[in-house]
PDB file of N, CA and C in Angstrom:
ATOM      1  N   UNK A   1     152.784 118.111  95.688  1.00  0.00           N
ATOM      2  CA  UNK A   1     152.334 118.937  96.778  1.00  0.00           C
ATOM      3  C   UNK A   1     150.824 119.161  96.622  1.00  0.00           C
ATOM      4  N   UNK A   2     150.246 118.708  97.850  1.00  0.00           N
ATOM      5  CA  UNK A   2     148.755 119.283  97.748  1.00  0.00           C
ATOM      6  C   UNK A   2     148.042 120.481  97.671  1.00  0.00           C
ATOM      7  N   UNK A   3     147.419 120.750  96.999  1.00  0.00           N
ATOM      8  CA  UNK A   3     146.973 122.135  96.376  1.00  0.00           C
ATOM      9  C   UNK A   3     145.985 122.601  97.446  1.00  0.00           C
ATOM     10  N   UNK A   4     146.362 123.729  98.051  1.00  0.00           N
ATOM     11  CA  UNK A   4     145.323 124.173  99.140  1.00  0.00           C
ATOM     12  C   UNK A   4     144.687 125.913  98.297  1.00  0.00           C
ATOM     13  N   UNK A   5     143.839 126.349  99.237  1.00  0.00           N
ATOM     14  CA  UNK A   5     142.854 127.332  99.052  1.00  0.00           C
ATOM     15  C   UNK A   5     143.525 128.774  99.625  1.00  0.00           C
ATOM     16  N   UNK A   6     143.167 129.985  98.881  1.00  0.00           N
ATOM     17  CA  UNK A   6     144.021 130.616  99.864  1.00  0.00           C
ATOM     18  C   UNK A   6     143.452 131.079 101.085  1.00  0.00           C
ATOM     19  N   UNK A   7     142.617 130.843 101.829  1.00  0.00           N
ATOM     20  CA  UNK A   7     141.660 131.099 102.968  1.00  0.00           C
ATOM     21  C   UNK A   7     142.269 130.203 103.844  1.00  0.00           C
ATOM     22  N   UNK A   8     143.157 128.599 103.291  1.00  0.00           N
ATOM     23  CA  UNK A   8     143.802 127.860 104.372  1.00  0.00           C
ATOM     24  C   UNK A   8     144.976 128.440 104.821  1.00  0.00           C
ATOM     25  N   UNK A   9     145.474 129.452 104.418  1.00  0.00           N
ATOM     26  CA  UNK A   9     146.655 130.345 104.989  1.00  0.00           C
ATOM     27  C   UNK A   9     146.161 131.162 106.233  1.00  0.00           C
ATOM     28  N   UNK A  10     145.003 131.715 105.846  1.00  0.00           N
ATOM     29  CA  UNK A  10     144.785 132.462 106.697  1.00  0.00           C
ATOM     30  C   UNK A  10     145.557 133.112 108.358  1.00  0.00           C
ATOM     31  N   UNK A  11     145.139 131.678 108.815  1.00  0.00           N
ATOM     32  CA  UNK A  11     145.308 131.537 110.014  1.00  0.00           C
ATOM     33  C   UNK A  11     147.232 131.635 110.542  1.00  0.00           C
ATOM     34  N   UNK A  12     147.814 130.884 109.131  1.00  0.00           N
ATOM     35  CA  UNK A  12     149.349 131.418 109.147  1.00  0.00           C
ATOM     36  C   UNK A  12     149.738 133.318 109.254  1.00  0.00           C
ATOM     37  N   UNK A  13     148.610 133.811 108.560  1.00  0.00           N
ATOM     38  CA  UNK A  13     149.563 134.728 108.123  1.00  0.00           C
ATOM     39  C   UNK A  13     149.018 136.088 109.226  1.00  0.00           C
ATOM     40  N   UNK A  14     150.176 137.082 108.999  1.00  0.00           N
ATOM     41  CA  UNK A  14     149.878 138.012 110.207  1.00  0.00           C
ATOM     42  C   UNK A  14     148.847 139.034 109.191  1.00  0.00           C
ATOM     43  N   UNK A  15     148.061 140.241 110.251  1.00  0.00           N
ATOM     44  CA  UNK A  15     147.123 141.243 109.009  1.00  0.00           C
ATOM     45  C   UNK A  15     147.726 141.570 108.234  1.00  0.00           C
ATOM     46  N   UNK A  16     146.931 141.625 107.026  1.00  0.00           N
ATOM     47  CA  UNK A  16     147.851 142.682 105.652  1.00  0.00           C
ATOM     48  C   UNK A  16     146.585 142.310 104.596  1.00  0.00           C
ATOM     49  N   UNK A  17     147.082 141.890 103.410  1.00  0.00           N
ATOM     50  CA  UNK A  17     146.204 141.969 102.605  1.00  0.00           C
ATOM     51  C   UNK A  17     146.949 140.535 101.506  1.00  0.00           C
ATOM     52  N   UNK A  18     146.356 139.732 100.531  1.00  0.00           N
ATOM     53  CA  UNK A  18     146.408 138.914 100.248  1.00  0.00           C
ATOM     54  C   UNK A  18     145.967 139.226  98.357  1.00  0.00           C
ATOM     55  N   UNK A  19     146.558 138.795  97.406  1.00  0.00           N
ATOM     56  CA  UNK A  19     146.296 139.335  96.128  1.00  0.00           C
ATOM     57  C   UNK A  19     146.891 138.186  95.071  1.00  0.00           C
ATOM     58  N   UNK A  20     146.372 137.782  93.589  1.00  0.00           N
ATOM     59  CA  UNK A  20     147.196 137.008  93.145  1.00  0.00           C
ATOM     60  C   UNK A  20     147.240 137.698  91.802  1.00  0.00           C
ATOM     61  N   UNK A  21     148.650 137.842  91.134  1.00  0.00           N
ATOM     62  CA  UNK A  21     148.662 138.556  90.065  1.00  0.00           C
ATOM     63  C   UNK A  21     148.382 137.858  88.793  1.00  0.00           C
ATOM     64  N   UNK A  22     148.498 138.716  87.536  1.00  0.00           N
ATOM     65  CA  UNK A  22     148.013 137.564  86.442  1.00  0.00           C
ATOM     66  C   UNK A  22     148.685 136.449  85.977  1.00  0.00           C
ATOM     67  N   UNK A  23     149.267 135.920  86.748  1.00  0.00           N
ATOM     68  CA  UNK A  23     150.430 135.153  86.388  1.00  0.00           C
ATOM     69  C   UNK A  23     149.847 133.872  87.401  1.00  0.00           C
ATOM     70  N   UNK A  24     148.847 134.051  88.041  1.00  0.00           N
ATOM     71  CA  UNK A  24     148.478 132.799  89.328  1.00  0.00           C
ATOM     72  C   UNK A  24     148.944 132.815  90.569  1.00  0.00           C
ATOM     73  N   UNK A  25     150.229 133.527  91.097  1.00  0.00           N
ATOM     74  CA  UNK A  25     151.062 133.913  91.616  1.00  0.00           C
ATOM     75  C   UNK A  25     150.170 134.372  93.036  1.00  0.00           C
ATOM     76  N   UNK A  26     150.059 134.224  94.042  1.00  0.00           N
ATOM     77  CA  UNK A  26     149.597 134.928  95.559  1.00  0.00           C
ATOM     78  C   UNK A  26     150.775 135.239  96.015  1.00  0.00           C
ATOM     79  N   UNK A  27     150.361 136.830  96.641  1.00  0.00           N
ATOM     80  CA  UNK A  27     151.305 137.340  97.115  1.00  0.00           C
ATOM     81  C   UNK A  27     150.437 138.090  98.444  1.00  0.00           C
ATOM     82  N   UNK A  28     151.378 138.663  99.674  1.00  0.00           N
ATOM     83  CA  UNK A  28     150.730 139.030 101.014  1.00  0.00           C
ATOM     84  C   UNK A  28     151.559 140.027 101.419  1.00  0.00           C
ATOM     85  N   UNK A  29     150.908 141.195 101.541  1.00  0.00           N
ATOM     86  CA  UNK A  29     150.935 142.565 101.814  1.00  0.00           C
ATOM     87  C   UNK A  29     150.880 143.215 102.967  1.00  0.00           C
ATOM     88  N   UNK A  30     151.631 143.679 103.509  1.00  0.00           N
ATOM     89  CA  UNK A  30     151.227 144.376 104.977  1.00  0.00           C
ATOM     90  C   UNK A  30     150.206 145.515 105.147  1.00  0.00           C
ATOM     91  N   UNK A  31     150.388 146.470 104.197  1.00  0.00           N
ATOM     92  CA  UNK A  31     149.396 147.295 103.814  1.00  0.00           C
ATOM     93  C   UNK A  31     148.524 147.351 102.299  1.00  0.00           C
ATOM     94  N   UNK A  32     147.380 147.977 102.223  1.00  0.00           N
ATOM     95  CA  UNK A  32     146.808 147.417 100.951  1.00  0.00           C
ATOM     96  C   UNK A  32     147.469 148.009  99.592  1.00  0.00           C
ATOM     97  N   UNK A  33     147.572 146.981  98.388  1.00  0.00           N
ATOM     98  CA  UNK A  33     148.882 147.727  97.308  1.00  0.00           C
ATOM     99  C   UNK A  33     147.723 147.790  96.583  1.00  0.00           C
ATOM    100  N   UNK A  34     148.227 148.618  95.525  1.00  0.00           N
ATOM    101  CA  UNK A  34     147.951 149.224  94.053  1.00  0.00           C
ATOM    102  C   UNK A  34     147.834 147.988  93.257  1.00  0.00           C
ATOM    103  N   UNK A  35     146.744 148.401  92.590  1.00  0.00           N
ATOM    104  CA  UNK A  35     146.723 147.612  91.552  1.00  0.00           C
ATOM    105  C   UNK A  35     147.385 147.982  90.207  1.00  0.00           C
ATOM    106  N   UNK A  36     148.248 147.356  89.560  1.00  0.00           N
ATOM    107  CA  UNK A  36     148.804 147.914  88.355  1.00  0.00           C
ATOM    108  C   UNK A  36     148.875 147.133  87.320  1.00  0.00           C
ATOM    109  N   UNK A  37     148.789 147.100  86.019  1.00  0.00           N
ATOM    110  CA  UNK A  37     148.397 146.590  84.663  1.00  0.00           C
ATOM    111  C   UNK A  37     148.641 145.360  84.607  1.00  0.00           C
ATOM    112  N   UNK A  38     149.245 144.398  85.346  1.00  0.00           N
ATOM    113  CA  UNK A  38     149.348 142.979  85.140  1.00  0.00           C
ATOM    114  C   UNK A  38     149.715 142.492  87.137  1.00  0.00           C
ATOM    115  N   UNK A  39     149.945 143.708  88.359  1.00  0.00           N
ATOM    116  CA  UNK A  39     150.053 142.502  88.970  1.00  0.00           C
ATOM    117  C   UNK A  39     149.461 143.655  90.001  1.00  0.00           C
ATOM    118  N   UNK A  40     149.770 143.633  91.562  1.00  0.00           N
ATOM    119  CA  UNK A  40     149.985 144.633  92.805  1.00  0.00           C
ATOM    120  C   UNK A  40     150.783 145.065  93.401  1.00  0.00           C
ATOM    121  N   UNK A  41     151.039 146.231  93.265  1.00  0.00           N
ATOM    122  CA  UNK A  41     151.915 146.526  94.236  1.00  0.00           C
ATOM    123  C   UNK A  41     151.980 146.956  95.272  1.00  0.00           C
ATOM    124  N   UNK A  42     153.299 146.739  96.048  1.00  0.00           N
ATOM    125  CA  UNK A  42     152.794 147.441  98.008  1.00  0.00           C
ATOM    126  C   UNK A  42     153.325 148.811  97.360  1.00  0.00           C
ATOM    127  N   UNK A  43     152.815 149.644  98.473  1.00  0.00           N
ATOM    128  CA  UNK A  43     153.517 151.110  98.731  1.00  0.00           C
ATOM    129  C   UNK A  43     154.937 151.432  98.992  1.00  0.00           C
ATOM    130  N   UNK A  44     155.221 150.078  99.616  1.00  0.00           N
ATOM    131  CA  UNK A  44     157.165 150.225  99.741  1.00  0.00           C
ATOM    132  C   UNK A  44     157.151 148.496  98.642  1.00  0.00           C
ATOM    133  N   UNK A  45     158.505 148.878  98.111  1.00  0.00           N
ATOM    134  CA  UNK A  45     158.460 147.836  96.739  1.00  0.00           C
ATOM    135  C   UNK A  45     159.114 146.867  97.376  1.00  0.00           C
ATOM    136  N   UNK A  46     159.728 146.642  98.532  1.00  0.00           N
ATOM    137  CA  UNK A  46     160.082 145.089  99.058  1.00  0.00           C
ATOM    138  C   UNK A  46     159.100 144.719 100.188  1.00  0.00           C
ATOM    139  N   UNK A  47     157.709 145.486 100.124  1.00  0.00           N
ATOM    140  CA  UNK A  47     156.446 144.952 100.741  1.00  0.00           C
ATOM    141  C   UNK A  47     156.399 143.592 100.519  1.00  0.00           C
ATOM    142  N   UNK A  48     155.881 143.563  99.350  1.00  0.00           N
ATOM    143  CA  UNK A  48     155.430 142.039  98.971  1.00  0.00           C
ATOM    144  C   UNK A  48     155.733 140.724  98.774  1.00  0.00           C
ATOM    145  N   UNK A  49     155.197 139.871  99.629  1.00  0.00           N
ATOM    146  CA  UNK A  49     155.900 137.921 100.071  1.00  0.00           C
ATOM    147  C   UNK A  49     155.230 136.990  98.874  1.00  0.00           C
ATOM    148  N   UNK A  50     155.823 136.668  98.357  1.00  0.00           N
ATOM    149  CA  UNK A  50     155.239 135.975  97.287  1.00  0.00           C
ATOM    150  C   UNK A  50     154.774 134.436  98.378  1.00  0.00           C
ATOM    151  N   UNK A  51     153.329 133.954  98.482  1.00  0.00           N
ATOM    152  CA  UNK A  51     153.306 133.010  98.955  1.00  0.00           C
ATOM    153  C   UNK A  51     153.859 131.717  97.852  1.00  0.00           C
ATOM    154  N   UNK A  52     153.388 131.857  96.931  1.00  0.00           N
ATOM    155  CA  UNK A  52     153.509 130.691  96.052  1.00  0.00           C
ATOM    156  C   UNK A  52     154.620 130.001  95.567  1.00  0.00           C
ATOM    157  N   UNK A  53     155.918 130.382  96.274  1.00  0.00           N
ATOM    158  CA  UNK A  53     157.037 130.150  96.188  1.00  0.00           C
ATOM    159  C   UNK A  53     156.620 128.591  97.099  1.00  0.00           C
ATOM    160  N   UNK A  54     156.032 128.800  98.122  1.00  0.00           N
ATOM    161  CA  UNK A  54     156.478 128.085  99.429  1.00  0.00           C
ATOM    162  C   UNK A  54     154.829 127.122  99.247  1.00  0.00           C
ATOM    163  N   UNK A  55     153.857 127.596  98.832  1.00  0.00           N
ATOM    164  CA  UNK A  55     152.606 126.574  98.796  1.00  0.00           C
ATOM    165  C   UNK A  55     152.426 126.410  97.448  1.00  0.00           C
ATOM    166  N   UNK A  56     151.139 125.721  96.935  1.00  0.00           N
ATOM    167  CA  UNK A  56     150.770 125.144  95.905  1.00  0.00           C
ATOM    168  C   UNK A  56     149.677 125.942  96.231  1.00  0.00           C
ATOM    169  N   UNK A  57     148.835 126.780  95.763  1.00  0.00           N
ATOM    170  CA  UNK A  57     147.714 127.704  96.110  1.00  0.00           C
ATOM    171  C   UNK A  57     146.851 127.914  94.918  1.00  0.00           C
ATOM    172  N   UNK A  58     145.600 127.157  94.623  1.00  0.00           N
ATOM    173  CA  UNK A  58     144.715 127.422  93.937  1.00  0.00           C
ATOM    174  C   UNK A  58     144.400 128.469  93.924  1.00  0.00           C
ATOM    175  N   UNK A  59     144.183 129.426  91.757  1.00  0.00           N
ATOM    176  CA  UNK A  59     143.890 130.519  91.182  1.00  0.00           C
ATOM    177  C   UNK A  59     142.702 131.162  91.970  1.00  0.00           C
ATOM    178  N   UNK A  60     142.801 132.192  91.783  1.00  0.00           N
ATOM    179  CA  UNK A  60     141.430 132.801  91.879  1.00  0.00           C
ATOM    180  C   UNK A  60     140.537 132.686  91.020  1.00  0.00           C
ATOM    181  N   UNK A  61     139.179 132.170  91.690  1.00  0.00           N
ATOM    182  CA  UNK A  61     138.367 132.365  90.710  1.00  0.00           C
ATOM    183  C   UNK A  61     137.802 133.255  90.063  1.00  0.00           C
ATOM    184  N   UNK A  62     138.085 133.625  88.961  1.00  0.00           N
ATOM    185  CA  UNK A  62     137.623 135.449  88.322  1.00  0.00           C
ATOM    186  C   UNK A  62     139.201 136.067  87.619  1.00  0.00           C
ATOM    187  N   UNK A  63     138.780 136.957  88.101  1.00  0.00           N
ATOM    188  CA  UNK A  63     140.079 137.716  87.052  1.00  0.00           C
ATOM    189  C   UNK A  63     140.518 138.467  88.201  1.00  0.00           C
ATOM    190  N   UNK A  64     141.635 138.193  87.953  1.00  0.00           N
ATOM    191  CA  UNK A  64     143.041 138.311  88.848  1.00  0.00           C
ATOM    192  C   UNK A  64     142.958 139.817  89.804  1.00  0.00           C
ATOM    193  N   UNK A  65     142.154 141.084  88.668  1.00  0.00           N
ATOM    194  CA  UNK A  65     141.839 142.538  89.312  1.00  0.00           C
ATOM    195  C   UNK A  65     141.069 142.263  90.841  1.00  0.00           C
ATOM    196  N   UNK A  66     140.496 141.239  90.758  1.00  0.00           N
ATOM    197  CA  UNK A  66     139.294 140.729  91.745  1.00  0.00           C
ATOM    198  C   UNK A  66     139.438 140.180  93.090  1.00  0.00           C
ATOM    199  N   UNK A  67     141.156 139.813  92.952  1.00  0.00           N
ATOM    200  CA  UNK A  67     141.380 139.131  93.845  1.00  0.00           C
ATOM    201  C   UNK A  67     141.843 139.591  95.081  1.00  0.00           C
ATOM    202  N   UNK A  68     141.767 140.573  95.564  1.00  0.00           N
ATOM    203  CA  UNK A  68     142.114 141.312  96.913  1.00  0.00           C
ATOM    204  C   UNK A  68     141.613 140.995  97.971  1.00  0.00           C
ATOM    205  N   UNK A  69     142.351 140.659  98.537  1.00  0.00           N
ATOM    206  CA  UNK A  69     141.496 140.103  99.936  1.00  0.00           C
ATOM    207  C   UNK A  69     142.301 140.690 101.704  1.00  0.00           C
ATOM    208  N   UNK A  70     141.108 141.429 102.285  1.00  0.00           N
ATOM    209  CA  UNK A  70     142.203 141.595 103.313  1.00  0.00           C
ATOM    210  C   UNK A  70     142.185 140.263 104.179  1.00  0.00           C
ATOM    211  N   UNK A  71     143.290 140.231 105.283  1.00  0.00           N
ATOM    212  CA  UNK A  71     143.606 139.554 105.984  1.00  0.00           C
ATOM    213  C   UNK A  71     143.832 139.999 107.656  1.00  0.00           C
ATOM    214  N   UNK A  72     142.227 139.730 108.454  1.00  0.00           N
ATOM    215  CA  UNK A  72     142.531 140.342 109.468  1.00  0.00           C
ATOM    216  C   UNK A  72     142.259 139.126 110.590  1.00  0.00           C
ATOM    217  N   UNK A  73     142.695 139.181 111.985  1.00  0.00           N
ATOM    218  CA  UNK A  73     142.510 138.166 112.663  1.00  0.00           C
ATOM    219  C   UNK A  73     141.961 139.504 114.026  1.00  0.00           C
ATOM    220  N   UNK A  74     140.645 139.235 114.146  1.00  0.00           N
ATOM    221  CA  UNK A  74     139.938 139.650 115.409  1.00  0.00           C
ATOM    222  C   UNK A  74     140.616 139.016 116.919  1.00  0.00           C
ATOM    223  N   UNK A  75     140.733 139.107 117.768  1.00  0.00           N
ATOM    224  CA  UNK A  75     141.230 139.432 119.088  1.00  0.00           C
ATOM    225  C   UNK A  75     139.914 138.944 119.761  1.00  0.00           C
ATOM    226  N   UNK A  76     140.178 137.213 120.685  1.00  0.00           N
ATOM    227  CA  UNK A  76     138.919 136.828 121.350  1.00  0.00           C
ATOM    228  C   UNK A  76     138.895 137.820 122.625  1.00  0.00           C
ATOM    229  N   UNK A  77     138.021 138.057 123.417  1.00  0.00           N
ATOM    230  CA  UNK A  77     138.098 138.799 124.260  1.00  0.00           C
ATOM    231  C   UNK A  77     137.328 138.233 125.897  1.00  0.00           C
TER     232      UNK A  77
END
């Protein structure tokens, strides 16, 4: 499977927030989660979609605390 970026999701995924724990792991959030000693969590605990089940998704570069990213799609007008 070809290894994509996680910015090539983007456009798949609905707003929320986007995070990969220390494990390499991306996961996508509806609202923004907590960060906690090895991964993130949502505010409700069956928040979080593990993408990496379903893609091949290159690490973050940096350390894993770093990796938060929201995910919003603006409205052309």
């Amino acid at each position: 499977m070809k290894q994509i970026m996680i910015y090539d999701l983007f456009p798949l995924l609905k707003d929320g927030w986007v995070a990969m724990d220390n494990n390499g792991s991306w996961w996508w959030y509806k609202s923004k989660p907590i960060k906690c000693s090895s991964a993130w969590f949502g505010r409700i605990m069956a928040e979080g979609t593990k993408l990496s089940y379903s893609f091949n998704i290159a690490t973050f570069d940096g350390d894993w605390k770093d990796s938060l990213i929201k995910v919003e799609h603006k409205e052309e007008e």
